[in-house]
Protein backbone atom coordinates (compact mmCIF):
# COMPACT_ATOMS: atom_id res chain seq x y z
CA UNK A 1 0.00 0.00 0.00
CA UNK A 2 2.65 2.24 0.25
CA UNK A 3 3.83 1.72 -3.01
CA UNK A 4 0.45 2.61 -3.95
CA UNK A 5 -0.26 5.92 -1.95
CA UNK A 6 3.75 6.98 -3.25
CA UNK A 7 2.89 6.32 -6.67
CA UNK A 8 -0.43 8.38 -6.63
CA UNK A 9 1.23 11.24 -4.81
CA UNK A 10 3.93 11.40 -6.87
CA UNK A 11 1.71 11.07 -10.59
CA UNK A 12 -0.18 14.25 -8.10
CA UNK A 13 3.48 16.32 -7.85
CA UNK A 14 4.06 15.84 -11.46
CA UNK A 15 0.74 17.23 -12.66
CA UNK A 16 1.31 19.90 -10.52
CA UNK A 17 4.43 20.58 -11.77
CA UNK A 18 3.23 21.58 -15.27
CA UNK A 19 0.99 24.17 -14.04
CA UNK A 20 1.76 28.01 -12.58
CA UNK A 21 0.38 27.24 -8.82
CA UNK A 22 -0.55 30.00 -6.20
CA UNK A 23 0.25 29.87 -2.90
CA UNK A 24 -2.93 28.95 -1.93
CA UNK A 25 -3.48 26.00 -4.93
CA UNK A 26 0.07 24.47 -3.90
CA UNK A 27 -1.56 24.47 0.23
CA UNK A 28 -4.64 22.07 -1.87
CA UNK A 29 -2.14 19.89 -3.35
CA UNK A 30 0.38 19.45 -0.39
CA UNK A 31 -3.65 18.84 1.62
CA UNK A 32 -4.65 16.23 -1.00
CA UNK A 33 -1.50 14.46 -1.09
CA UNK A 34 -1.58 14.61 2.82
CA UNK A 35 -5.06 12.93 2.62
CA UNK A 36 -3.97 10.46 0.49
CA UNK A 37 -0.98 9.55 3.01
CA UNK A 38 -2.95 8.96 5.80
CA UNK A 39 -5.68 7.48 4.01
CA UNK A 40 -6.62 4.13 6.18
CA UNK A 41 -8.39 2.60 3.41
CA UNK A 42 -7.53 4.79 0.10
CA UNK A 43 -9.92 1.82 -2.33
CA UNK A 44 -12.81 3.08 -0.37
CA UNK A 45 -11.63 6.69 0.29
CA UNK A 46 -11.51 7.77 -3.29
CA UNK A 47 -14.82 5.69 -4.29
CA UNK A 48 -16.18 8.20 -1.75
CA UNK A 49 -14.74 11.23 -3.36
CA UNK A 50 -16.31 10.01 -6.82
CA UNK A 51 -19.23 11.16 -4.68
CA UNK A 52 -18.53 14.45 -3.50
CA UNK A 53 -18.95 17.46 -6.19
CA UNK A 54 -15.35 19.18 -5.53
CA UNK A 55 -13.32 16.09 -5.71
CA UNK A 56 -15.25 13.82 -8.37
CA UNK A 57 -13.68 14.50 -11.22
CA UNK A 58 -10.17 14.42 -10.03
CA UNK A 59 -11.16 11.34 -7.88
CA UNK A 60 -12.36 9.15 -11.31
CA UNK A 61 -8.92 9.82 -12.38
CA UNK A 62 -7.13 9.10 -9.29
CA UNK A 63 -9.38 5.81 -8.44
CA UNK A 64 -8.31 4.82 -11.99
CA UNK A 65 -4.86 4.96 -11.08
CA UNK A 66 -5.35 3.13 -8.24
CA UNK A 67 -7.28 -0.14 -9.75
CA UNK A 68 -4.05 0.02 -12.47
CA UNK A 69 -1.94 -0.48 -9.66
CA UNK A 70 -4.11 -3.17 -7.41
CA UNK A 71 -5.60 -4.95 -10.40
CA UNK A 72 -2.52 -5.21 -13.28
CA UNK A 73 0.45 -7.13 -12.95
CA UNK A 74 3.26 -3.88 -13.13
CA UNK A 75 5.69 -4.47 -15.80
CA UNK A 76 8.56 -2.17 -14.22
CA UNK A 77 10.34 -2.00 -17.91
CA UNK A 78 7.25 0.73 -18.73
CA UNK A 79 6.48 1.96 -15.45
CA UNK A 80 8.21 5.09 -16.10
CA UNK A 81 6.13 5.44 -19.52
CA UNK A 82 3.16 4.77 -17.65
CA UNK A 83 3.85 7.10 -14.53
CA UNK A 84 3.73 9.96 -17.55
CA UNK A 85 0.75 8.69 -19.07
CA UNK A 86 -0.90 8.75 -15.72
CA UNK A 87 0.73 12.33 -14.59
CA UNK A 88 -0.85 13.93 -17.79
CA UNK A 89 -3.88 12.50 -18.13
CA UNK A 90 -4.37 13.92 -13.97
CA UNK A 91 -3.41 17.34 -15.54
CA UNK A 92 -6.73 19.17 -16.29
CA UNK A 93 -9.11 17.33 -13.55
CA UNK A 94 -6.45 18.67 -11.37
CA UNK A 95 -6.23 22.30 -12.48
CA UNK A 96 -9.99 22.27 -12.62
CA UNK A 97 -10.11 21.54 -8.80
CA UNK A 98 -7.25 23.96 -7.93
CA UNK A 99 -9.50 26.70 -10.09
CA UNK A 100 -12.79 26.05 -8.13
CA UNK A 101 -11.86 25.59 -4.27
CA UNK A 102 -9.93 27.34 -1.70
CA UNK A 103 -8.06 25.65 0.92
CA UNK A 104 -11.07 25.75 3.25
CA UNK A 105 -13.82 25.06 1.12
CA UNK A 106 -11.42 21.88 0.21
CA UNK A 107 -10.78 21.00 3.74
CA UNK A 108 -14.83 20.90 4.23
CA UNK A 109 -14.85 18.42 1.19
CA UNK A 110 -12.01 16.44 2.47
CA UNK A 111 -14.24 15.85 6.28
CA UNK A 112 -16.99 14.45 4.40
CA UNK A 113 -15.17 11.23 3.75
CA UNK A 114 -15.72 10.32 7.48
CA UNK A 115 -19.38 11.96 8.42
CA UNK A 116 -20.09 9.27 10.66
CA UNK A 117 -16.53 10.59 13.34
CA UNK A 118 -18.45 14.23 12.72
CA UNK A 119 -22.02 12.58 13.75
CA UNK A 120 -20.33 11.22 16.69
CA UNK A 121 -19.22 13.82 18.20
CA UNK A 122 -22.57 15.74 17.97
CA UNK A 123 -24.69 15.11 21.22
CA UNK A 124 -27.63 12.77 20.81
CA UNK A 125 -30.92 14.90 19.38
CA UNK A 126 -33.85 14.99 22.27
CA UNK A 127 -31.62 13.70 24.89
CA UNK A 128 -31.33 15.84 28.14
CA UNK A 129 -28.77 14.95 30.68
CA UNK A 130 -30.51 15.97 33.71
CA UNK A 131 -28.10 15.53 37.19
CA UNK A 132 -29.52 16.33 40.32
CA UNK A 133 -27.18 18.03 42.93
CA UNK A 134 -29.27 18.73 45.36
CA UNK A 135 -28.54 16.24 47.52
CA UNK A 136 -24.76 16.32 47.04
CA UNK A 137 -22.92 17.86 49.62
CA UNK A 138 -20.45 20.04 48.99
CA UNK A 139 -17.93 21.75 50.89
CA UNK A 140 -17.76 25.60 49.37
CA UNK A 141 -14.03 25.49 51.03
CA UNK A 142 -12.72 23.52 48.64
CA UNK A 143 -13.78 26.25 45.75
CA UNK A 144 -11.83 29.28 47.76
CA UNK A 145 -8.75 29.55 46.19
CA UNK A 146 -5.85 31.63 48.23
CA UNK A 147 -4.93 35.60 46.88
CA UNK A 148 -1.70 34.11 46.08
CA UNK A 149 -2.95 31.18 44.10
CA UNK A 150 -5.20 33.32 41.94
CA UNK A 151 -2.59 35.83 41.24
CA UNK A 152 -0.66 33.20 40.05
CA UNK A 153 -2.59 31.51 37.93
CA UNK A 154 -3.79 34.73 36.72
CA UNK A 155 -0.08 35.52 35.34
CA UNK A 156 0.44 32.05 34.10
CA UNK A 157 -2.83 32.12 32.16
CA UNK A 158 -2.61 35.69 31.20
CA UNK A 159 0.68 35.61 30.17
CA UNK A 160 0.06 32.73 27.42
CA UNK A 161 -3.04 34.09 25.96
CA UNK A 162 -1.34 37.62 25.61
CA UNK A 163 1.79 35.79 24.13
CA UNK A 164 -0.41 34.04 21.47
CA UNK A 165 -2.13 37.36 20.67
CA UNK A 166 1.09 38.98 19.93
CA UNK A 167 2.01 36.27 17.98
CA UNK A 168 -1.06 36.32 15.48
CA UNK A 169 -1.05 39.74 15.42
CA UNK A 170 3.11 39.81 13.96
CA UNK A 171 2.48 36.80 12.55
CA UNK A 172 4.86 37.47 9.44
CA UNK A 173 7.37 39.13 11.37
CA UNK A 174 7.30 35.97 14.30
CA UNK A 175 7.62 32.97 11.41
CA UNK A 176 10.51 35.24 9.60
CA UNK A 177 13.05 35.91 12.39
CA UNK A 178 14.00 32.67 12.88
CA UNK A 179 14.73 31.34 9.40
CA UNK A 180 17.94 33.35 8.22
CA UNK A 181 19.83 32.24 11.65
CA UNK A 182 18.19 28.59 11.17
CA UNK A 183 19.63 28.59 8.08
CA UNK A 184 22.85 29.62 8.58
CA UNK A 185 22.59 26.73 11.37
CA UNK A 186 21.86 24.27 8.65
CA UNK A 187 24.81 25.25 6.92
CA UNK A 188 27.30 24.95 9.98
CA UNK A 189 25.60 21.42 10.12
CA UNK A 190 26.65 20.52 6.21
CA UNK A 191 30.34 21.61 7.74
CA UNK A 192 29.65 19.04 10.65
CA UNK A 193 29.76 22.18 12.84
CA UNK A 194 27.25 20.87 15.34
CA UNK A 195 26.10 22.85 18.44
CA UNK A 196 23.64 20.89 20.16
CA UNK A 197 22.50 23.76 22.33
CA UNK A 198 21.63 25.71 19.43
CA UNK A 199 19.81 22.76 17.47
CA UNK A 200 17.93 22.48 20.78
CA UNK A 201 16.81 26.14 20.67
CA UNK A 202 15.85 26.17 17.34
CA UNK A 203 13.73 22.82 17.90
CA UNK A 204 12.04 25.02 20.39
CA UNK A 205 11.47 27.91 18.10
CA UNK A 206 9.79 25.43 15.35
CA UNK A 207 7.71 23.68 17.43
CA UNK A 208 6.26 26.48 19.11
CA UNK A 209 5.91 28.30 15.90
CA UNK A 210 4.23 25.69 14.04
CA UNK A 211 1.87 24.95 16.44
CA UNK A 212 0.38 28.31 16.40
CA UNK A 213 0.75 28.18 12.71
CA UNK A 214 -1.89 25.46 12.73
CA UNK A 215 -3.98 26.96 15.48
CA UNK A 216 -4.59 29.64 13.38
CA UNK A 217 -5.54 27.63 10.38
CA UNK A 218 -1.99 27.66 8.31
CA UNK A 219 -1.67 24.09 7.66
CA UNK A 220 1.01 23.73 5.19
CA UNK A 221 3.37 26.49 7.15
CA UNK A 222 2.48 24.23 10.73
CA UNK A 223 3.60 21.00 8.62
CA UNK A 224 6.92 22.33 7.52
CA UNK A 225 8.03 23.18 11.27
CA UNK A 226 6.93 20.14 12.18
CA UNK A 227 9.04 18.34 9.68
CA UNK A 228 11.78 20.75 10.79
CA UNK A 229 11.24 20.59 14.67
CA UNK A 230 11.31 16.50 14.02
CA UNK A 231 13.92 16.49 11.94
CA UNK A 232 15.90 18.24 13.90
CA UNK A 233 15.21 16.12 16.61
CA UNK A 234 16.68 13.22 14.95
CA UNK A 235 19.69 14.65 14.57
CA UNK A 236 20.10 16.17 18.03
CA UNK A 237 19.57 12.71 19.53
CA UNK A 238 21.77 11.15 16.66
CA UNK A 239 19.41 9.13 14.86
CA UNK A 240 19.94 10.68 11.20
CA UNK A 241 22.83 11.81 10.03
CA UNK A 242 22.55 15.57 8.52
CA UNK A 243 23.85 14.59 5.12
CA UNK A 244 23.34 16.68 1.99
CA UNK A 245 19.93 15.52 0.99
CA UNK A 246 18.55 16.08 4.81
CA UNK A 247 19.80 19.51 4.59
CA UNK A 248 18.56 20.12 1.53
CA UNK A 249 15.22 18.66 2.81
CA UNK A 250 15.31 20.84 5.35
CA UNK A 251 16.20 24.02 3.60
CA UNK A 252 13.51 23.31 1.30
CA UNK A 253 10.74 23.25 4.24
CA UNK A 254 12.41 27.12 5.17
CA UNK A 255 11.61 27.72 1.52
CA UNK A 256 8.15 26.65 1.64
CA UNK A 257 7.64 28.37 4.32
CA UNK A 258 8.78 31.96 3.29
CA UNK A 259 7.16 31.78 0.31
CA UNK A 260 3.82 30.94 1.63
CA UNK A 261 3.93 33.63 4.02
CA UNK A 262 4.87 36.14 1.97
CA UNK A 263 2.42 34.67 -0.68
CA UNK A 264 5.27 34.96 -3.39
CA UNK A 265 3.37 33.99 -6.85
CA UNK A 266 6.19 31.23 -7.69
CA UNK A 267 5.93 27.93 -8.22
CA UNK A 268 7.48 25.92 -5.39
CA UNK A 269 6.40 23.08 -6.01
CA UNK A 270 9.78 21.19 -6.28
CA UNK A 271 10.55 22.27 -2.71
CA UNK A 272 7.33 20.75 -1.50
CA UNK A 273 8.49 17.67 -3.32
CA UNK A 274 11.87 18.02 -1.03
CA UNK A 275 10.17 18.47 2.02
CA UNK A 276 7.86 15.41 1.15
CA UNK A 277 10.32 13.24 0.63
CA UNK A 278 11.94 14.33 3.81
CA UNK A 279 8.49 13.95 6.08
CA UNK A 280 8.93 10.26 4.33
CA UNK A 281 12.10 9.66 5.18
CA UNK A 282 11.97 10.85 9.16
CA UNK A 283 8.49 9.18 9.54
CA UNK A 284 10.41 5.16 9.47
CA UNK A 285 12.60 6.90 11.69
CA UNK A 286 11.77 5.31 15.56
């Protein structure tokens, strides 16, 4: 199956590669590749999106694709031929989706391939949960919290909300500091110049960064600190070697992520392919 998903994602990277993406079509394809990755059952996933109107026509192709590969016996002497047939005939059903969603309206399309998690988690219809306290006893005491207690929670609580404000509201400027002097890091780590203290600090910086990133909604900007913070990781503890295609990798994720949030009108796309094949690489990493 992996075979499989890497195949379609990759036939996915090469259609995209023959058209002029904007930042916010190349955030759909890096989602839909994403969806495809984690897919628990991709047979039945894309016979669902043959269902739903934003995905269907990209979803016959895809689904096609996929019964190729489940259903044929693959002769590898024209599986590169193939993999080009199957890129451009994905061309057009994928421009056509990048044309009519947005990144949202795509991530609504995306949750209805599992309505029944979403039904779930609604509370049952015409069911009140009635609890009677009444005879409970309760001791008020244990609700008085001391001066000093409430101050302090106040400043802890405070504090991070306040922090998280300022965050979103220099978003730009927050994301951006860090990435010259990260880079420079990465290339003191080509040079085997490690400092582990300063790997640690910038694992700090990404991880922090990227998870407001996604609490505020920018997906593809929280996944490439993630891969970064991670990655990072790895090497701090020793488990990957930061060879030139790592740091390349991992340069290419900084790329990514500048260009997204300065919504530069390039096409990126190869560094998304970079930091894809990184995420692959770190994720058989235990």
């Amino acid at each position: 199956m992996e075979f499989i998903k890497q195949y379609i994602t990759q036939t996915i990277s090469a259609a995209a590669n023959s058209l002029r993406l904007s930042t916010h079509q190349i955030e759909i394809v890096a989602l839909l590749k994403d969806a495809i990755i984690k897919s628990g059952d991709l047979g039945n996933d894309l016979i669902k999106m043959k269902k739903i109107t934003e995905l269907s026509t990209l979803a016959i192709k895809l689904n096609e694709i996929y019964n190729f590969l489940t259903h044929n016996t693959i002769d590898f002497f024209k599986v590169s031929d193939q993999f080009k047939d199957h890129s451009r005939n994905l061309i057009k059903d994928l421009n056509h989706l990048l044309d009519t969603t947005t990144p949202l309206s795509f991530k609504n399309a995306l949750e209805k391939l599992n309505p029944i998690a979403e039904e779930e988690a609604k509370p049952a219809a015409n069911h009140e949960i009635k609890i009677d306290l009444s005879k409970r006893k309760v001791d008020d005491e244990i609700f008085i919290k001391p001066d000093t207690e409430k101050i302090k929670e106040k400043i802890i609580l405070d504090d991070e909300n306040d922090n998280e404000e300022l965050f979103i509201q220099n978003f730009e400027t927050n994301i951006l500091r860090p990435i010259k002097p990260l880079d420079q890091m990465l290339k003191n780590l080509s040079n085997a110049d490690f400092d582990y203290e300063e790997i640690s600090s910038f694992i700090k910086i990404m991880s922090d960064n990227g998870r407001l990133s996604k609490k505020i909604g920018f997906e593809i900007i929280s996944d490439m600190h993630e891969t970064i913070a991670q990655t990072l990781t790895f090497i701090k503890n020793r488990k990957l070697m930061p060879g030139k295609e790592i740091i390349e990798g991992l340069r290419a994720c900084l790329i990514v992520i500048v260009a997204v949030v300065k919504g530069k009108e390039v096409d990126i796309t190869n560094y998304l392919n970079r930091a894809d094949e990184l995420q692959q690489k770190i994720s058989k990493i235990k």
